[in-house]
Protein backbone atom coordinates (compact mmCIF):
# COMPACT_ATOMS: atom_id res chain seq x y z
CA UNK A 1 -12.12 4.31 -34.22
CA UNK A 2 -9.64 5.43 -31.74
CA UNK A 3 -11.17 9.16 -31.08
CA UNK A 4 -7.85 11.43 -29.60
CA UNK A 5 -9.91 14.86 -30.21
CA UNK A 6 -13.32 16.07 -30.07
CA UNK A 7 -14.63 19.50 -29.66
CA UNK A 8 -17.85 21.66 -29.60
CA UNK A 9 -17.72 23.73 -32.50
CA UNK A 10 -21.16 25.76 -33.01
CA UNK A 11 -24.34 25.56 -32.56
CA UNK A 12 -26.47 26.49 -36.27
CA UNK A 13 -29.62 27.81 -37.12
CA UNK A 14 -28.87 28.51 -40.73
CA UNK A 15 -26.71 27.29 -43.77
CA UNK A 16 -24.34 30.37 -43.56
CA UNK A 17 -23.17 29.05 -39.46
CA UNK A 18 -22.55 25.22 -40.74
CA UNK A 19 -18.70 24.62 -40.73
CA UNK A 20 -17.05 25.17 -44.17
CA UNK A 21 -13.97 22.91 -44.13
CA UNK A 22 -16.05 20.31 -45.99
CA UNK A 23 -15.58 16.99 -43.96
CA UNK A 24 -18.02 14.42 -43.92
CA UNK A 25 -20.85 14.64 -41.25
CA UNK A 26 -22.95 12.14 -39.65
CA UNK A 27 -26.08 13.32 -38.33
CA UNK A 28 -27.87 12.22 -35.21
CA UNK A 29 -32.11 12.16 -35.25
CA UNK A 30 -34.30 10.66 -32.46
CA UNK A 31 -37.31 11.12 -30.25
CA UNK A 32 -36.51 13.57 -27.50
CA UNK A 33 -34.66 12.24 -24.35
CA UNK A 34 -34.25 8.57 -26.83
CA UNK A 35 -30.20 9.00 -25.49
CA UNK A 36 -28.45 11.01 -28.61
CA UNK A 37 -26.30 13.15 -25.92
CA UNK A 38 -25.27 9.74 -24.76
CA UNK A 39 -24.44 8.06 -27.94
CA UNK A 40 -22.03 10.89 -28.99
CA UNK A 41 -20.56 10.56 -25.46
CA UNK A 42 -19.93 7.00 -25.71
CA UNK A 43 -18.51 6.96 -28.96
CA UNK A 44 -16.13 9.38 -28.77
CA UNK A 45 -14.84 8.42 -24.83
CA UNK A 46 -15.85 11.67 -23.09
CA UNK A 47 -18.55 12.50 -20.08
CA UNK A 48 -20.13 15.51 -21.16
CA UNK A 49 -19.20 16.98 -24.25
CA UNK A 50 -22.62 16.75 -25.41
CA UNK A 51 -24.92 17.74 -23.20
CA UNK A 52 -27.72 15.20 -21.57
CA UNK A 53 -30.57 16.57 -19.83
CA UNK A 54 -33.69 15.17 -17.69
CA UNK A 55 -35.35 17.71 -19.75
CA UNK A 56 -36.81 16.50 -22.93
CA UNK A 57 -36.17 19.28 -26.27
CA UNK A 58 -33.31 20.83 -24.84
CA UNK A 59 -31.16 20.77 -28.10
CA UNK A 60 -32.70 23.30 -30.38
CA UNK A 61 -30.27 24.13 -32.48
CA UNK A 62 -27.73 21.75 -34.63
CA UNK A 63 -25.10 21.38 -32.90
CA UNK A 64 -21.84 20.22 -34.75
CA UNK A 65 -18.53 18.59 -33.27
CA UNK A 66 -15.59 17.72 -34.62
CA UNK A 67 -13.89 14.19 -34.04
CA UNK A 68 -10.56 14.03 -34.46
CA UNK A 69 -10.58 16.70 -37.25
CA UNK A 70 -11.76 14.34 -39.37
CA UNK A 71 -15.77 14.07 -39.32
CA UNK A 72 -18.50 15.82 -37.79
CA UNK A 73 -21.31 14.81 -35.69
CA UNK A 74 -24.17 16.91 -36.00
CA UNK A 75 -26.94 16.52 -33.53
CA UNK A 76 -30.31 17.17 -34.62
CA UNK A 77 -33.15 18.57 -32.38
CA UNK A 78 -34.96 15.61 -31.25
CA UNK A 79 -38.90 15.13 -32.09
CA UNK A 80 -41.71 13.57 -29.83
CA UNK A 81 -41.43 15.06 -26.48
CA UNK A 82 -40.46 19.01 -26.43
CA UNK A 83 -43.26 21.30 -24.60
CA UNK A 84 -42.74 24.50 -27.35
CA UNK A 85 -44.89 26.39 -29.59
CA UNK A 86 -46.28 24.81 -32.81
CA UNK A 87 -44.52 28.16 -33.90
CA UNK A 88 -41.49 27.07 -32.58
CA UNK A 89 -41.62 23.47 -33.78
CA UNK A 90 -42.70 24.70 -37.43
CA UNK A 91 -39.23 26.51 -37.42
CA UNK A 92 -37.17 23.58 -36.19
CA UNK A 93 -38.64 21.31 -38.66
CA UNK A 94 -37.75 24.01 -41.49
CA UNK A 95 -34.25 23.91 -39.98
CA UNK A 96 -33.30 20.26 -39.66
CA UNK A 97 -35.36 19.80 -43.13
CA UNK A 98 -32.85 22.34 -44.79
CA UNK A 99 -30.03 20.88 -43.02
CA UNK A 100 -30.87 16.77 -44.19
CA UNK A 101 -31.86 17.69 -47.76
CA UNK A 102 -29.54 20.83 -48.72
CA UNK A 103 -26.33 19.76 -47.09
CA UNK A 104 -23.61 17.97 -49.36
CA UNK A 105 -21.06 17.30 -46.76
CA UNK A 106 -23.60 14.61 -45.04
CA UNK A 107 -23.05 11.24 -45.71
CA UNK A 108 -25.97 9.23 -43.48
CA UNK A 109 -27.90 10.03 -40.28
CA UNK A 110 -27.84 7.53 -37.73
CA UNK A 111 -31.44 7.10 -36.25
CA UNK A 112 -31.88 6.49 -32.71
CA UNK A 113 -34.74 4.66 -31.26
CA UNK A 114 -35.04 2.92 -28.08
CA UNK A 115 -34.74 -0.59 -28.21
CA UNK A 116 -37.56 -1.01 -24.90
CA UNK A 117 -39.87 0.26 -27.52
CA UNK A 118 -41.41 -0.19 -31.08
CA UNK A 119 -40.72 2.82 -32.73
CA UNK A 120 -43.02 5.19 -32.61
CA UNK A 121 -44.53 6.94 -35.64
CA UNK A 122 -42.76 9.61 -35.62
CA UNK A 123 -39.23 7.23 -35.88
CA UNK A 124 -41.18 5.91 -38.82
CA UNK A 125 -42.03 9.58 -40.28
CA UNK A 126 -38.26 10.12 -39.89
CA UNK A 127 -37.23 7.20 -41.42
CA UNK A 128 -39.12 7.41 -44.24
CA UNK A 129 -38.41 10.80 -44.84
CA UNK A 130 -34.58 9.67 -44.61
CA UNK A 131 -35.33 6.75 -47.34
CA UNK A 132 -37.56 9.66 -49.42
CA UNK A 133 -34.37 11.42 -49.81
CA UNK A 134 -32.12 8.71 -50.11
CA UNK A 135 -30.07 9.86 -46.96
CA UNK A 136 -28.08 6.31 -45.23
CA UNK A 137 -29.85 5.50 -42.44
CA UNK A 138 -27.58 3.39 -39.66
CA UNK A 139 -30.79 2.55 -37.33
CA UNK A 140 -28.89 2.37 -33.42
CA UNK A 141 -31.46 0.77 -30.78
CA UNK A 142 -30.22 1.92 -27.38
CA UNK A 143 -30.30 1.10 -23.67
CA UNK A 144 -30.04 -2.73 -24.91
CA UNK A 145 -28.20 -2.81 -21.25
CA UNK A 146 -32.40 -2.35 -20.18
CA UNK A 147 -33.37 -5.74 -21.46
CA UNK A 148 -31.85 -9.27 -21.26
CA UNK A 149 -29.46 -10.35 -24.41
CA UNK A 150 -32.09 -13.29 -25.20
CA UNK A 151 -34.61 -10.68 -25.67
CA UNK A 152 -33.00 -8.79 -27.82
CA UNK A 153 -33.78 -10.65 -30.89
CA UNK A 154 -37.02 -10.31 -29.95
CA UNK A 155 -37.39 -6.31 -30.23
CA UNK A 156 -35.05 -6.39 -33.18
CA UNK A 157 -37.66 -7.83 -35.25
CA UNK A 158 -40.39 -5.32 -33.96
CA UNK A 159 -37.83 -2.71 -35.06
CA UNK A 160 -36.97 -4.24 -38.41
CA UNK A 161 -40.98 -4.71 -39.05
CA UNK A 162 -42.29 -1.22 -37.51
CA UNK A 163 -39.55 1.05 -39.74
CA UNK A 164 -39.59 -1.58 -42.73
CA UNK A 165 -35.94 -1.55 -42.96
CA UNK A 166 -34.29 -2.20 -46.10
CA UNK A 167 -31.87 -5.42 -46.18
CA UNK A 168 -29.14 -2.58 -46.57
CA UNK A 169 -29.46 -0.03 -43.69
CA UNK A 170 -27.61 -1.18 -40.78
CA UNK A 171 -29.43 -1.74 -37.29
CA UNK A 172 -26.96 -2.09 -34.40
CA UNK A 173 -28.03 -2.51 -30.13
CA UNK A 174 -26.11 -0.04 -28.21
CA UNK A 175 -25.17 0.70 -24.65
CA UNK A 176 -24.06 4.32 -23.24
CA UNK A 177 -23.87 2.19 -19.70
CA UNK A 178 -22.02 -0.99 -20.46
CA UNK A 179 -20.44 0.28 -24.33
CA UNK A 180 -21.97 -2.89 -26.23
CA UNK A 181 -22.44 -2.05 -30.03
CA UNK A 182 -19.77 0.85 -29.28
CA UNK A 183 -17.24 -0.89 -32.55
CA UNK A 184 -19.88 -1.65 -34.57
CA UNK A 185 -21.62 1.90 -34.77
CA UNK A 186 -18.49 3.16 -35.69
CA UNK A 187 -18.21 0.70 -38.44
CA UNK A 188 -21.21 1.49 -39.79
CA UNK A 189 -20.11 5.47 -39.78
CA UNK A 190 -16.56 4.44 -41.47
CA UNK A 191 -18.47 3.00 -44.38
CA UNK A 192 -20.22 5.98 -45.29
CA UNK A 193 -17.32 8.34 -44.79
């Protein structure tokens, strides 16, 4: 997709904030720091529209942007790594739950894991939460730059064996640095909008 417009719109905590124009939105879950900030980036040809930090658990909130006033990203507070209160997490968890389960207006969630890596379990918790409430999962292993191409079908299979992926979910290898896997993530988002 040729993206000509994309723009920060808010930042949720609560049903009543989410946009209410009704497009389709693709959600973005990962570990903390996994490269979701990047991904957006990438795949919609700007530097810094979405924030990336050293820092892991800087987004806390959901934050939504609209592409080419046609779809919404909406990036998810990422699990694993964030130093806050179990307080603090317990409320997250509420708010992305309410967000994946309550929301009509999303159409799949594209999991990010990092292709170095077997997913941990709390990619697996995620995923299996997504399958438990029959939300699309699009699986996207990134930083496949980090590891040579005849290696890669290598960690594939650890992916495809540690989440259990069904032979429908889609699992691409992306690239922030070098763009690889760029066209084919946004396939993957054009068939479930």
């Amino acid at each position: 997709m040729k993206v000509t417009k994309s723009d920060f719109i808010i930042s949720a905590v609560k049903p009543e904030q989410y946009p209410d124009d009704h497009l389709p939105e693709i959600g973005l879950a990962g570990r903390s720091n996994v490269g979701k900030s990047s991904l957006i980036n990438t795949l919609i040809n700007r530097k810094n529209l979405a924030r990336t930090s050293g820092k892991p658990g800087k987004t806390q909130t959901l934050n939504f942007y609209l592409i080419n006033e046609l779809l919404y990203f909406v990036d998810v507070p990422g699990y694993g790594f964030a130093k806050v209160s179990k307080k603090e997490r317990d409320a997250w968890g509420r708010m992305i739950e309410t967000y994946l389960t309550d929301r009509e207006d999303l159409k799949a969630v594209i999991l990010i894991i990092d292709l170095r890596h077997a997913p941990s379990n709390d990619d697996v918790m995620m995923y299996d939460w997504l399958k438990h409430y029959e939300i699309p999962v699009i699986v996207v292993a990134t930083k496949s730059d980090k590891i040579p191409k005849g290696k890669w079908a290598k960690h594939l299979k650890v992916v495809n064996q540690t989440l259990k992926l069904e032979p429908t979910d889609k699992l691409v290898t992306f690239s922030s640095q070098t763009g690889q896997g760029k066209e084919d993530v946004w396939s993957a988002i054009k068939s479930y909008i």
